[in-house]
Protein backbone atom coordinates (compact mmCIF):
# COMPACT_ATOMS: atom_id res chain seq x y z
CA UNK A 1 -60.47 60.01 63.31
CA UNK A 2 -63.32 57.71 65.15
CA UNK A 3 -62.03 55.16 67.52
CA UNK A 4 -63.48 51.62 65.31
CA UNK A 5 -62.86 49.45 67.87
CA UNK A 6 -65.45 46.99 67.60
CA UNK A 7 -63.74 44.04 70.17
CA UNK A 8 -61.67 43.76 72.71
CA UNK A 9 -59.16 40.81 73.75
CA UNK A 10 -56.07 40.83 76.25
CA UNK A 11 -52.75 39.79 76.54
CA UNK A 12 -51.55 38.23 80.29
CA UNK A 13 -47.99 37.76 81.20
CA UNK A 14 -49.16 34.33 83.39
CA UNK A 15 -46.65 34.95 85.86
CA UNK A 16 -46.17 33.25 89.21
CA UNK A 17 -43.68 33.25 92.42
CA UNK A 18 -41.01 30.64 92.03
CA UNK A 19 -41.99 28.45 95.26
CA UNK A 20 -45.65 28.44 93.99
CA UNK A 21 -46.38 28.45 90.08
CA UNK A 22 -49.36 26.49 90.98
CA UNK A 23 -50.80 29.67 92.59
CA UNK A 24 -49.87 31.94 90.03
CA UNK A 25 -51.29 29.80 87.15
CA UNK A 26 -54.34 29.56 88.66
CA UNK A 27 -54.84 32.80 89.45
CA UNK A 28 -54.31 33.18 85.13
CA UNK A 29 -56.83 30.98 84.50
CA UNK A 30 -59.37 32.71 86.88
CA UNK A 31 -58.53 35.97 84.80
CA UNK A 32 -59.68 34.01 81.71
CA UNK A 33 -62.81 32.88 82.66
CA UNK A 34 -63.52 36.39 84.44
CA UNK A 35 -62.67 38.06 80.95
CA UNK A 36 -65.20 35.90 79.09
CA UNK A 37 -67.57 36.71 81.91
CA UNK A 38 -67.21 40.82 80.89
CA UNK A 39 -67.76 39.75 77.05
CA UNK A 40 -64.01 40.24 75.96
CA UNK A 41 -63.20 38.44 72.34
CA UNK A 42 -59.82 36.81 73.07
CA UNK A 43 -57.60 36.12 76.15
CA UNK A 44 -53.81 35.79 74.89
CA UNK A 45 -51.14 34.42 76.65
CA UNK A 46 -47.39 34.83 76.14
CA UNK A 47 -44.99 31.43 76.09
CA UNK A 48 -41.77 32.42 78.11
CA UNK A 49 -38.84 30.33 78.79
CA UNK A 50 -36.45 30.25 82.03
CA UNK A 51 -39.05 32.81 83.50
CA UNK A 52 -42.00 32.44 85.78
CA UNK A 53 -44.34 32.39 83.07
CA UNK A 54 -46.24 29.96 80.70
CA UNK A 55 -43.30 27.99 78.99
CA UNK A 56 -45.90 25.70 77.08
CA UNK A 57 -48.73 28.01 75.43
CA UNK A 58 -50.39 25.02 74.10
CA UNK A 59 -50.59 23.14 77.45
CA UNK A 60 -52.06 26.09 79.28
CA UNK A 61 -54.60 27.00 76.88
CA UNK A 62 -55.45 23.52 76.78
CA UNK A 63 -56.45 23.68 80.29
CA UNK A 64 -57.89 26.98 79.80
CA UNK A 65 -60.03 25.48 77.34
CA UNK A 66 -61.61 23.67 80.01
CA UNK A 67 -63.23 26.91 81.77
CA UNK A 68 -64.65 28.30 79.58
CA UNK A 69 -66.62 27.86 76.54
CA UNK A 70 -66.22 30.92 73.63
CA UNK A 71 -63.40 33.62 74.54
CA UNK A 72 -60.77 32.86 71.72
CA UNK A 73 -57.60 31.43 73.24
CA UNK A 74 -54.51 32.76 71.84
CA UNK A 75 -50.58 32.80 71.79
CA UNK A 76 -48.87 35.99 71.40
CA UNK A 77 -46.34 34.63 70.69
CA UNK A 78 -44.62 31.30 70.43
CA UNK A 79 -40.76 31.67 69.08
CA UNK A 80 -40.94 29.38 66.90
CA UNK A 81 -36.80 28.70 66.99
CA UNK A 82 -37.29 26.33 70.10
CA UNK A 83 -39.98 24.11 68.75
CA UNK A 84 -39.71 21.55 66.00
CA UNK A 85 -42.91 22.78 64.12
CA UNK A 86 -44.77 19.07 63.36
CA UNK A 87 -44.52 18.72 67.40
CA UNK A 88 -45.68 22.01 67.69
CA UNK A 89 -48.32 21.65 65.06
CA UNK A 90 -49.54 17.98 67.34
CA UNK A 91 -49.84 20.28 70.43
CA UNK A 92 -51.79 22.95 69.45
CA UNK A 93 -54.09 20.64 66.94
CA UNK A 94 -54.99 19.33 70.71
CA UNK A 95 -55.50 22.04 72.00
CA UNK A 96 -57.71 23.85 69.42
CA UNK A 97 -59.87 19.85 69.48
CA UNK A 98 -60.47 20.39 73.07
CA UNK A 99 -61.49 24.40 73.23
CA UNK A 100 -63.91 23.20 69.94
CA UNK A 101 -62.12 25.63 67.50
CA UNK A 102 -61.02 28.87 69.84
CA UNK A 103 -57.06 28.44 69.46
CA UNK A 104 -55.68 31.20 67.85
CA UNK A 105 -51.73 30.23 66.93
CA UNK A 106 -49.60 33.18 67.11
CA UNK A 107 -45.87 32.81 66.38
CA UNK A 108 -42.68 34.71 66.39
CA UNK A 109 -38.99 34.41 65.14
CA UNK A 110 -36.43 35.34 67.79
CA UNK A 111 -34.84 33.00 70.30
CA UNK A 112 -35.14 34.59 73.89
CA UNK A 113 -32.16 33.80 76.22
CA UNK A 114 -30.22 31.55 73.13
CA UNK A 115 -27.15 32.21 75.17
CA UNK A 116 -28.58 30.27 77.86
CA UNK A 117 -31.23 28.06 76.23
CA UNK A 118 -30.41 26.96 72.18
CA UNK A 119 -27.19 24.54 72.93
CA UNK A 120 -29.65 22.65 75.76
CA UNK A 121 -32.90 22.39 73.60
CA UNK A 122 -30.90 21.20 70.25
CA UNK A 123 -28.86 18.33 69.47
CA UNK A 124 -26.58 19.33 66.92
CA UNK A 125 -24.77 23.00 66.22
CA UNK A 126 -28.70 25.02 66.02
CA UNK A 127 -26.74 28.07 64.48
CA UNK A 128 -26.68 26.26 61.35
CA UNK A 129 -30.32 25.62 61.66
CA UNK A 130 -32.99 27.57 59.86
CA UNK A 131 -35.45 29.30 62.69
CA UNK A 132 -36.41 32.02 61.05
CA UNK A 133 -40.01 32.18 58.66
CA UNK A 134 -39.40 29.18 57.05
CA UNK A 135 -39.59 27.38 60.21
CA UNK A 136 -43.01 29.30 60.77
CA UNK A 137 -44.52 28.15 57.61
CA UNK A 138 -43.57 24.89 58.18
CA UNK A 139 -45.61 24.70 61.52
CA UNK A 140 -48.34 26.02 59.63
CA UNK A 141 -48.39 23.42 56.58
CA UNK A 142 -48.49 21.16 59.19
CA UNK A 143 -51.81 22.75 60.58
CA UNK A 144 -53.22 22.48 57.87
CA UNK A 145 -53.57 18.52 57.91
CA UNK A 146 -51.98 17.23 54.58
CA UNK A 147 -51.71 13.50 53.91
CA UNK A 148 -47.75 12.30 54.89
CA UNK A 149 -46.65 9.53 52.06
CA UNK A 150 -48.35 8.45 48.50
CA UNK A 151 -52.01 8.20 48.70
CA UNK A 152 -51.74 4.20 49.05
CA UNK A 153 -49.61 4.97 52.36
CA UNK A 154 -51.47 3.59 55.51
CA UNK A 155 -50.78 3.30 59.14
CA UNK A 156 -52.02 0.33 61.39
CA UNK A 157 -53.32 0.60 65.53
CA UNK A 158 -55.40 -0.73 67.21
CA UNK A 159 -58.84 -1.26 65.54
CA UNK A 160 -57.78 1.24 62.90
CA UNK A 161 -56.76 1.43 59.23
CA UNK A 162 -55.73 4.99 58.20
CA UNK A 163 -54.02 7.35 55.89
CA UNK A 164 -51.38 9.46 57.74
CA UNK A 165 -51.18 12.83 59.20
CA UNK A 166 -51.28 15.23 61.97
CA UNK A 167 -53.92 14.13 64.33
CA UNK A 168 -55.93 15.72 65.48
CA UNK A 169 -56.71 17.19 62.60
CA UNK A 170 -59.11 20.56 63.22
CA UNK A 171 -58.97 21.90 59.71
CA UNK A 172 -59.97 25.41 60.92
CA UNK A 173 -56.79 25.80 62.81
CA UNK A 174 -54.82 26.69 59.97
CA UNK A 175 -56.79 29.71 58.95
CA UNK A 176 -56.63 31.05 62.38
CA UNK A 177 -52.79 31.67 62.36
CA UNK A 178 -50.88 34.63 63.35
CA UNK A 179 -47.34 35.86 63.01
CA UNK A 180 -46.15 38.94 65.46
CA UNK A 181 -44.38 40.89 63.44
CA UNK A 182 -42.37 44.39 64.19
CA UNK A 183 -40.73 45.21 60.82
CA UNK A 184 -41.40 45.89 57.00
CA UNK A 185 -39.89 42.66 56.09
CA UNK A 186 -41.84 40.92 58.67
CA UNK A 187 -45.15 42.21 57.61
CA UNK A 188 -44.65 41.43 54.11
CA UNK A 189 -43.89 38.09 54.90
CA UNK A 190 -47.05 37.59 57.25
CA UNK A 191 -49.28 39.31 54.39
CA UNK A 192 -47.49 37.23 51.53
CA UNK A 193 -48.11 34.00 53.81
CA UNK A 194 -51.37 34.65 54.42
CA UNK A 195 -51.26 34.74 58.23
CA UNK A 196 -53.28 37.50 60.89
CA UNK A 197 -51.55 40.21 61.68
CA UNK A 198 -50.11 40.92 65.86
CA UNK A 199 -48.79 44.44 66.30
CA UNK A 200 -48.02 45.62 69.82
CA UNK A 201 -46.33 48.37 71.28
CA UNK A 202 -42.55 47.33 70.09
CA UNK A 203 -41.97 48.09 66.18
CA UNK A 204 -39.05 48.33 64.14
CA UNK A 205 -38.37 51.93 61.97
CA UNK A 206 -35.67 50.09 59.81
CA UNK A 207 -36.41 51.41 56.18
CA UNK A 208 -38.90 54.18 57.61
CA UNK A 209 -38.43 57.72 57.52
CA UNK A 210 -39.82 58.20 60.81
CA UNK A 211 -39.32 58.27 64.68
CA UNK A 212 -43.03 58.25 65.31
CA UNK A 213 -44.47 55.34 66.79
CA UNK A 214 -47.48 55.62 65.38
CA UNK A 215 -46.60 56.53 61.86
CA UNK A 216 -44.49 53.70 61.61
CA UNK A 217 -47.05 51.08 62.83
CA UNK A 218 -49.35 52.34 60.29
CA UNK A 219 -47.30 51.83 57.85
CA UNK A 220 -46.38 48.12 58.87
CA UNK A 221 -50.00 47.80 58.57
CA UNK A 222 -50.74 49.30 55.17
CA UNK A 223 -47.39 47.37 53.87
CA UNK A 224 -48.88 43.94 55.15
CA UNK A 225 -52.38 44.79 53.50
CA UNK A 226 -50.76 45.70 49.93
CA UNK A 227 -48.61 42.21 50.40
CA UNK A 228 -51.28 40.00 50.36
CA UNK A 229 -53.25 40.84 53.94
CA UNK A 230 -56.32 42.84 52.92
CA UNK A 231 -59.44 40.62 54.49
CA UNK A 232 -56.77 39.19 57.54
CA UNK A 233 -57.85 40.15 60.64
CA UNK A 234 -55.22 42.85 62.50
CA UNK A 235 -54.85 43.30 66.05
CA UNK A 236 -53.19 45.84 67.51
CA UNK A 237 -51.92 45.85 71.05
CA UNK A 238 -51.00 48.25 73.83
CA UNK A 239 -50.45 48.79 77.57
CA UNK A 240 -53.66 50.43 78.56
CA UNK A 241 -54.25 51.02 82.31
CA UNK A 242 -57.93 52.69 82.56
CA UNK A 243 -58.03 54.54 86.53
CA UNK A 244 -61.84 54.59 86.48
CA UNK A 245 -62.18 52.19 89.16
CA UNK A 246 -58.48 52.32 90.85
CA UNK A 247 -58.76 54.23 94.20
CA UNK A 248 -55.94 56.84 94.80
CA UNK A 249 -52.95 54.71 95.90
CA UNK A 250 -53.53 52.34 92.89
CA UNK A 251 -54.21 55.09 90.17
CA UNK A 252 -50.73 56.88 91.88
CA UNK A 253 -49.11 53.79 91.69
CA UNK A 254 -49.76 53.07 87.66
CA UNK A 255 -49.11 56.70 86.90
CA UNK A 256 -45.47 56.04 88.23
CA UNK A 257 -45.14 52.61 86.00
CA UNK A 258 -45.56 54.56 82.79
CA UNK A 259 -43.76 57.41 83.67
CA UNK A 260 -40.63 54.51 84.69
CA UNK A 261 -41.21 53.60 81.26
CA UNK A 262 -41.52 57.53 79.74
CA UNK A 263 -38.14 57.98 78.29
CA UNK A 264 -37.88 54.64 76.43
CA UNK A 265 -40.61 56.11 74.11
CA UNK A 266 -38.71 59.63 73.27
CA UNK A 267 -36.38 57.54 70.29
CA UNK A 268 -35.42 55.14 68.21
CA UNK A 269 -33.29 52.64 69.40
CA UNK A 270 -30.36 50.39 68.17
CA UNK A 271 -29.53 49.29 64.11
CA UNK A 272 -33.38 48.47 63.89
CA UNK A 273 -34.32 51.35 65.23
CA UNK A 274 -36.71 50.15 67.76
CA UNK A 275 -39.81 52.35 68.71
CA UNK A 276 -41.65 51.96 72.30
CA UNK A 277 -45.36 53.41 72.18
CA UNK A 278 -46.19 55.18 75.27
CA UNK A 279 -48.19 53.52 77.93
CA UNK A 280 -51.40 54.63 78.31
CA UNK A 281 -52.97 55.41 81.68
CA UNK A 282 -55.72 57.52 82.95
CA UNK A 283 -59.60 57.70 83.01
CA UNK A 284 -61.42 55.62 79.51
CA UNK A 285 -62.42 58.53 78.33
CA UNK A 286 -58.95 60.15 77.48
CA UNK A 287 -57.73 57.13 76.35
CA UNK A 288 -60.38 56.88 73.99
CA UNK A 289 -59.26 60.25 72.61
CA UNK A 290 -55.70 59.28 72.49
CA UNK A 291 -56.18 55.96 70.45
CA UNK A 292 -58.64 58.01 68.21
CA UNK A 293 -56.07 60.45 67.35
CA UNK A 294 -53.42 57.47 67.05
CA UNK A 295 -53.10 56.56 63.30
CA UNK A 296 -52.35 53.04 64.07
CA UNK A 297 -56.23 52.73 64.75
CA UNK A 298 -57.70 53.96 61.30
CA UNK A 299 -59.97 51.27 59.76
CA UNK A 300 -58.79 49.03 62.98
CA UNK A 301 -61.41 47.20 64.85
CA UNK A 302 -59.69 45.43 67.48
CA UNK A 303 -57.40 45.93 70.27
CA UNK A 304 -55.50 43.83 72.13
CA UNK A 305 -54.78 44.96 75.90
CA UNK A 306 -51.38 44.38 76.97
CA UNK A 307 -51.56 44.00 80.83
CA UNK A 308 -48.07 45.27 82.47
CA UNK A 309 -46.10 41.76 83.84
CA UNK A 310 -46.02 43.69 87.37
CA UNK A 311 -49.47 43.95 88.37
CA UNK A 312 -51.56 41.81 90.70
CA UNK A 313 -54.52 39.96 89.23
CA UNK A 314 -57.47 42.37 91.32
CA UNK A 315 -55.35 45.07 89.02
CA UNK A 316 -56.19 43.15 86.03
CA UNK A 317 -59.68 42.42 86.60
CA UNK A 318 -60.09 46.62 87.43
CA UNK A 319 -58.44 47.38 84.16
CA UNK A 320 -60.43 44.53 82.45
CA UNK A 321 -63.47 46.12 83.96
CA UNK A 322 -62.72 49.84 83.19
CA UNK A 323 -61.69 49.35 79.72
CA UNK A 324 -64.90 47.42 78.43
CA UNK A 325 -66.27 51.34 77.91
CA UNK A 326 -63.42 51.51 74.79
CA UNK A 327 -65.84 49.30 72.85
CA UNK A 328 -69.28 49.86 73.92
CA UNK A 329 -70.73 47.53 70.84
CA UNK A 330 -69.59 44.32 72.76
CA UNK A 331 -72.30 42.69 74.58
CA UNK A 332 -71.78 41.79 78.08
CA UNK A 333 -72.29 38.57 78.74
CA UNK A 334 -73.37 37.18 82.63
């Protein structure tokens, strides 16, 4: 099969040390504006809660938005069971008004840390709530700007006389949507809802007669096509770790981070049967061969790179660097 990967984006876990998330976020935002420096597509960021990472996706990439000017800015992924989706819709509506149209809203189901987290963000008893799909497509009505009230409805301020709804309003938002989604009932829903597809390197084999990762992410892929997704963009993500440019220490010391994460990929795991893909580390060229022989990639033109969370940033801007060569077609730019 020949590798179509015709752009390149990345995926940055944002972290930073506790006594100094200042530091750390900065150092994120550097890594954005050096990635649309090299020419890359996208820069995604993950939203993580009771971690050091970025616990407000909207608010970073707002300020991202101010250093730099065309890299798409995405989230991959925001759970959507902690937000209340018209707040979430206001938030990123900002955002996307002050990048002029690079937002790229990815969302998730799933409530990391609920244990912890759900009885301290809800009022109320939230496992009677609904936080599941329906709370997605709800956040992504409210993208798309509709009127609130009869069309005689009007809202006074200041100096202004105007029908209601989400403002900002940036009515391209809505068609750049995403859903990250692991499982056959997941993509049929994202196809069937017209949302982009996010696949990483976590999928589900529930319902699939097979323990290979990459058979079973192709077929997530041809199952959200035939439901509705032929003509949505799909991008699929992995670890990659390219050595061209590491010196020996470095290159030794990401050789031993994938093989610490080796035997995780030999099975399925749990009632979903979860599937790891393998990390992927080594020169460009060999793991140009190994996506090209990875079905996940046929008729797949872009790749997301997942950078590992426990790298320093001069790691990510060598792997950044390295791994331009997997699609040669994007122009460099400065």
């Amino acid at each position: 099969m020949a590798l179509t990967i015709e752009s390149l984006a990345f995926l940055t876990p944002g972290n930073y040390l506790d006594h100094d998330p200042a530091a750390g976020l900065e150092d994120t935002l550097r890594l954005i504006e050096f990635g649309e420096r090299l020419g890359y597509r996208g820069a995604w960021v993950r939203q993580r809660h009771l971690e050091h990472g970025i616990s407000s996706a909207a608010v970073f990439l707002g300020a991202a938005s101010q250093r730099t000017s065309t890299i798409e800015l995405g989230t991959a992924v925001i759970p959507i069971g902690y937000e209340n989706p018209f707040r979430l819709a206001e938030d990123l509506s900002l955002a996307d008004a002050l990048s002029g149209g690079r937002i790229q809203a990815g969302f998730s189901t799933g409530m990391p840390h609920a244990e912890l987290l759900a009885d301290v963000v809800f009022d109320g008893d939230w496992r009677t709530y609904e936080l599941g799909h329906a709370r997605v497509a709800r956040t992504v009505e409210h993208l798309r700007g509709d009127y609130l009230g009869g069309p005689d409805t009007a809202i006074e301020s200041p100096g202004n006389r105007q029908r209601p709804r989400l403002q900002p309003h940036t009515p391209g938002l809505v068609d750049r949507s995403w859903y990250g989604a692991t499982s056959l009932g997941s993509v049929r829903w994202t196809g069937e809802s017209g949302l982009h597809l996010l696949t990483g390197n976590i999928v589900s084999a529930a319902g699939i007669d097979s323990d290979d990762f990459g058979t079973v992410q192709r077929r997530l892929i041809d199952e959200f096509h035939a439901a509705g997704g032929r003509g949505k963009r799909v991008a699929v993500g992995r670890v990659i770790v390219p050595t061209d440019g590491a010196d020996r220490a470095t290159a030794q010391r990401y050789r031993d981070y994938a093989h610490s994460r080796y035997e995780r990929t030999l099975g399925a795991h749990g009632d979903r049967r979860t599937l790891f893909a393998a990390d992927l580390v080594g020169p460009v060229s060999e793991i140009a061969e190994r996506l090209a022989e990875d079905p996940s990639f046929d008729g797949v033109t872009e790749l997301r790179l997942e950078l590992p969370y426990e790298f320093d940033v001069r790691d990510y801007e060598q792997i950044l660097t390295d791994a331009l060569a997997l699609a040669p077609q994007i122009a460099r730019v400065g």
